[in-house]
Every structure is written in C-alpha cells, then in structure tokens.
Protein backbone atom coordinates (compact mmCIF):
# COMPACT_ATOMS: atom_id res chain seq x y z
CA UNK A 1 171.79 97.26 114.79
CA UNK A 2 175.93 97.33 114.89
CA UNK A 3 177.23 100.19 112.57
CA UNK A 4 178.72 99.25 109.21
CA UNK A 5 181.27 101.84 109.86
CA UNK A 6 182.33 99.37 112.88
CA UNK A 7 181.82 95.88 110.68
CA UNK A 8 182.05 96.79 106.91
CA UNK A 9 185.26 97.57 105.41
CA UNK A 10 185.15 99.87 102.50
CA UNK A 11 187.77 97.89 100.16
CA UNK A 12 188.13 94.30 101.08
CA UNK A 13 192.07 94.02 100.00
CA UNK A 14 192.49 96.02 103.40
CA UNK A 15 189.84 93.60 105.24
CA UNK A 16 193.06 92.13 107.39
CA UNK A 17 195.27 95.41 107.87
CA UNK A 18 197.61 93.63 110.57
CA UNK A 19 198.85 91.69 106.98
CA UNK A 20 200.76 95.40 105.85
CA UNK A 21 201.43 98.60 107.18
CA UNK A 22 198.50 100.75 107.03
CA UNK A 23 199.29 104.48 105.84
CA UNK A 24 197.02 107.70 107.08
CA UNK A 25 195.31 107.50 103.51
CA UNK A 26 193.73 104.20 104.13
CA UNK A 27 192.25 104.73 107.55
CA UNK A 28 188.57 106.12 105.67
CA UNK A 29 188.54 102.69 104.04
CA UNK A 30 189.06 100.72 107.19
CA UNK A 31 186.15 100.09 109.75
CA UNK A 32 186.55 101.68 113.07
CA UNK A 33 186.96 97.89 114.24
CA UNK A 34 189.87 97.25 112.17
CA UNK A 35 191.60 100.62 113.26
CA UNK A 36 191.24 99.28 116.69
CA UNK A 37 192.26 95.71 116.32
CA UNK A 38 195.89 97.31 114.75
CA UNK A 39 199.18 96.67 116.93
CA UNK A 40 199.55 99.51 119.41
CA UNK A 41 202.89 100.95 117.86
CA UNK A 42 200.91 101.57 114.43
CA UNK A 43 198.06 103.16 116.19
CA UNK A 44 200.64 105.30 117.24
CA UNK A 45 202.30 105.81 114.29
CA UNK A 46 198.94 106.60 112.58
CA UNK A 47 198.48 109.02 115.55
CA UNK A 48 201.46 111.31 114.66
CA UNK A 49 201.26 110.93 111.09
CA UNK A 50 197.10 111.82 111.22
CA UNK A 51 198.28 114.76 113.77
CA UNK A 52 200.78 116.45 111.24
CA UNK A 53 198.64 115.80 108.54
CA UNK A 54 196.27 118.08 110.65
CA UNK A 55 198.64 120.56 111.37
CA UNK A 56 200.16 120.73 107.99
CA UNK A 57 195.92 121.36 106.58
CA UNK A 58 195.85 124.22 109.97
CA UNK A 59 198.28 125.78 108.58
CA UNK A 60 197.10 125.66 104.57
CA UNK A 61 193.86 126.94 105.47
CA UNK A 62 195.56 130.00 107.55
CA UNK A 63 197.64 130.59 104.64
CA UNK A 64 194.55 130.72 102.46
CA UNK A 65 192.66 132.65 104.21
CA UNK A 66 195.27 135.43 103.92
CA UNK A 67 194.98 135.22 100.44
CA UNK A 68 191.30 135.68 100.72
CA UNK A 69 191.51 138.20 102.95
CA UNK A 70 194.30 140.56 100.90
CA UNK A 71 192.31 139.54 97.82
CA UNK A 72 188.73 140.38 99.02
CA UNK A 73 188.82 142.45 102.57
CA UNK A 74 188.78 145.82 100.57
CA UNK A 75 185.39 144.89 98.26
CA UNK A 76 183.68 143.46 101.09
CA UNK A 77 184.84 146.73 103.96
CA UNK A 78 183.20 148.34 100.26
CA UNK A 79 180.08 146.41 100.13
CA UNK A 80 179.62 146.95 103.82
CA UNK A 81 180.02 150.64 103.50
CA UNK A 82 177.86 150.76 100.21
CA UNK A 83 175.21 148.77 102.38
CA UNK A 84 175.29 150.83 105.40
CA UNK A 85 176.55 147.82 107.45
CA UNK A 86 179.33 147.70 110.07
CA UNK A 87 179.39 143.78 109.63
CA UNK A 88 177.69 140.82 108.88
CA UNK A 89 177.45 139.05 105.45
CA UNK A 90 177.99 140.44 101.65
CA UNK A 91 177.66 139.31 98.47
CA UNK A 92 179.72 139.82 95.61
CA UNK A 93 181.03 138.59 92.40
CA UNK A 94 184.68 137.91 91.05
CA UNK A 95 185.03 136.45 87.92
CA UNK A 96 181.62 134.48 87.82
CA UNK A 97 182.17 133.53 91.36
CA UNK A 98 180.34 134.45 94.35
CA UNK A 99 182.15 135.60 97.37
CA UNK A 100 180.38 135.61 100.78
CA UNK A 101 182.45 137.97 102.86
CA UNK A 102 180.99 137.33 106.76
CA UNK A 103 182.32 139.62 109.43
CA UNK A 104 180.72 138.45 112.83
CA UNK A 105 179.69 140.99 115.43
CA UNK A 106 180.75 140.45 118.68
CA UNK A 107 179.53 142.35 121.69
CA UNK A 108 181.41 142.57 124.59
CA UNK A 109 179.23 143.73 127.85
CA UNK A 110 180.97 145.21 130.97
CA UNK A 111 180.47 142.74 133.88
CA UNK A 112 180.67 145.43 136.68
CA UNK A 113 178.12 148.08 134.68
CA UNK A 114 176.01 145.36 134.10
CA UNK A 115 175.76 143.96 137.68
CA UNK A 116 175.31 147.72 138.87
CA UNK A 117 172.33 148.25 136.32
CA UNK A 118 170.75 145.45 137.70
CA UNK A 119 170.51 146.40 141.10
CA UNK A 120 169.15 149.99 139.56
CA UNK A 121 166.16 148.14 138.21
CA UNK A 122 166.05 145.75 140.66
CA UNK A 123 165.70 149.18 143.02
CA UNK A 124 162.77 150.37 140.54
CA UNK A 125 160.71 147.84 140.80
CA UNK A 126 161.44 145.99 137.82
CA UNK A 127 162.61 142.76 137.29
CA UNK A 128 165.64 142.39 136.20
CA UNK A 129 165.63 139.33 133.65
CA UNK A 130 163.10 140.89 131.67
CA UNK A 131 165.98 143.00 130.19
CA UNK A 132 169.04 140.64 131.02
CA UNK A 133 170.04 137.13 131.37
CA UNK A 134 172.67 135.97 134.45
CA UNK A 135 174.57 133.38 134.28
CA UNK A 136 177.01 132.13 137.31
CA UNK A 137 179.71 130.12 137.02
CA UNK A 138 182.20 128.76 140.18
CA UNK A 139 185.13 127.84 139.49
CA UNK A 140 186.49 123.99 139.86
CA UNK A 141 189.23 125.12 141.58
CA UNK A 142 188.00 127.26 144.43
CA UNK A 143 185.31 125.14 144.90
CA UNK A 144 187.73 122.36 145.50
CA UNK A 145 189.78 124.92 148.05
CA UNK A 146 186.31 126.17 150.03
CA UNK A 147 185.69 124.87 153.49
CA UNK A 148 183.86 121.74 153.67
CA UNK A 149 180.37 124.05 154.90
CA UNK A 150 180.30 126.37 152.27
CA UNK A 151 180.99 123.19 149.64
CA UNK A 152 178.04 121.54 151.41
CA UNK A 153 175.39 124.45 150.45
CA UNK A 154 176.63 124.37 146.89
CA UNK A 155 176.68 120.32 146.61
CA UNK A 156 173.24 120.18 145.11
CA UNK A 157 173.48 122.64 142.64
CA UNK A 158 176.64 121.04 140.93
CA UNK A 159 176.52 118.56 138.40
CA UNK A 160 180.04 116.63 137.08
CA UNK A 161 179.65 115.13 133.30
CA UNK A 162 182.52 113.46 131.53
CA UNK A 163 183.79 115.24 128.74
CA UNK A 164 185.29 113.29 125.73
CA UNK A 165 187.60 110.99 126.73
CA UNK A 166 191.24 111.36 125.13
CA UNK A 167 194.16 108.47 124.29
CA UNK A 168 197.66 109.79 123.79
CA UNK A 169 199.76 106.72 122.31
CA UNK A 170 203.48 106.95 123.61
CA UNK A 171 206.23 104.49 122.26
CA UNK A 172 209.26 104.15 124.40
CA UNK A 173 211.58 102.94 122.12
CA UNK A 174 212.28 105.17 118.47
CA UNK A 175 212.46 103.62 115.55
CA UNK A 176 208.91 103.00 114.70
C-alpha cells in the first residue's frame, strides 16, 4: 500500500505546486511527492527558509526555558529538598497549573578505577559482569591506520551500517 502522505495532498488548490511559489507554511499540506517533484532552486530555497525557521524556534525554546528556569528553579531545588531528593521529578502548582520540574541524574564512572576493579574481582574469583557491563569501542580512524594483520583479526567483528543519508542543496548563482 503507497502512503497517502506520498500521493494525497492535504488541500487540492496546492495539488500542482510547480504553478506558484510554495512558502515553508505550505510544505505540511503538500505530499512528500509533490515536495520532491519541485524545481531544484525552490527545494533549496525551502531548505534555508525551513533551516532558519528551525533556528529561529532553537533559539525561542532556549529563551523560554530561561524563563522557566528563573521562574521555577528555586520551588523545585525546594520541593527537592522538602522531598529528600537530590534530583529527579517534582510536582508543583502555580496558579492552577502544574509544573513538572525534572532534573536528570547523571553518573559519571571513572574508566581507569573501573577497569582496575575488574581485574580485583576478576582476581577473586568472581565474575566480573555480574557487577558491571563492558563495552568496547575502536575507533574508525585507527582502525583505518592499523596494519593490514591486526585489521584482519578484527574484520569479523565489525559491522558498517549506513546512517541517514543527508542532501545539502547549493545554488550557484544568488538571487533566488
């Protein structure tokens, strides 16, 4: 079954967009077809103007969330303390509103403690993924640099995905 988000336009005055200029606004009532059948400068355009548009709603929501923050940081670090908490989520009310304050906890663990604690319960007798997990990583880059040997050993173990493929739309001539 073909997607109606690839066949069905939303409003039908816009079901031939290459008739006028399409603006930013009217891209959710275009099918994904009918973005892609538009002239390559006005994907372009749309590009840019889509990508400040983004930037411009970055920025509001940083700006925002200062507010929040100034307005609300001192009941929630109060909540927290009233609730014997360090982090994590509170509730409280402002006005009739609920505000959920979240502070995340993040945990930081010392690679070189860590790998030296292993090999201390390793040395017990114990195993040591019962109390941590290991995870290894290689970089792209050496592994490119190693001798052709070494790469060789590691070959099997090493699987290459595509990640999402990107389209940067560049005019060479203004005035678009």
């Amino acid at each position: 079954m073909i997607s109606p988000v690839l066949t069905s336009p939303a409003d039908e005055r816009l079901a031939s967009p290459r008739a006028q200029a399409v603006s930013v606004a009217d891209i959710p009532k275009l099918t994904v077809q009918q973005i892609a059948d538009l002239p390559a400068r006005e994907l372009a355009r749309l590009q840019r103007e889509a990508d400040a548009s983004l930037q411009k709603a970055k920025g509001m929501i940083a700006w925002l969330d200062g507010a929040l923050s100034i307005r609300y940081r001192d009941r929630a670090r109060q909540a927290r303390a009233e609730g014997e908490k360090h982090n994590g989520t509170v509730r409280f009310e402002d006005d009739g509103v609920t505000v959920v304050a979240d502070l995340p906890k993040k945990v930081e663990w010392d690679q070189r403690d860590l790998a030296d604690l292993v090999e201390r319960i390793k040395a017990e007798g114990e195993d040591p993924r019962d109390y941590v997990e290991v995870s290894l990583k290689v970089s792209e880059r050496k592994y490119g640099s190693w001798p052709a040997h070494i790469r060789s050993l590691f070959e099997p173990s090493r699987t290459v995905r595509a990640g999402k493929e990107t389209f940067e739309l560049i005019v060479e001539k203004e005035g678009i």
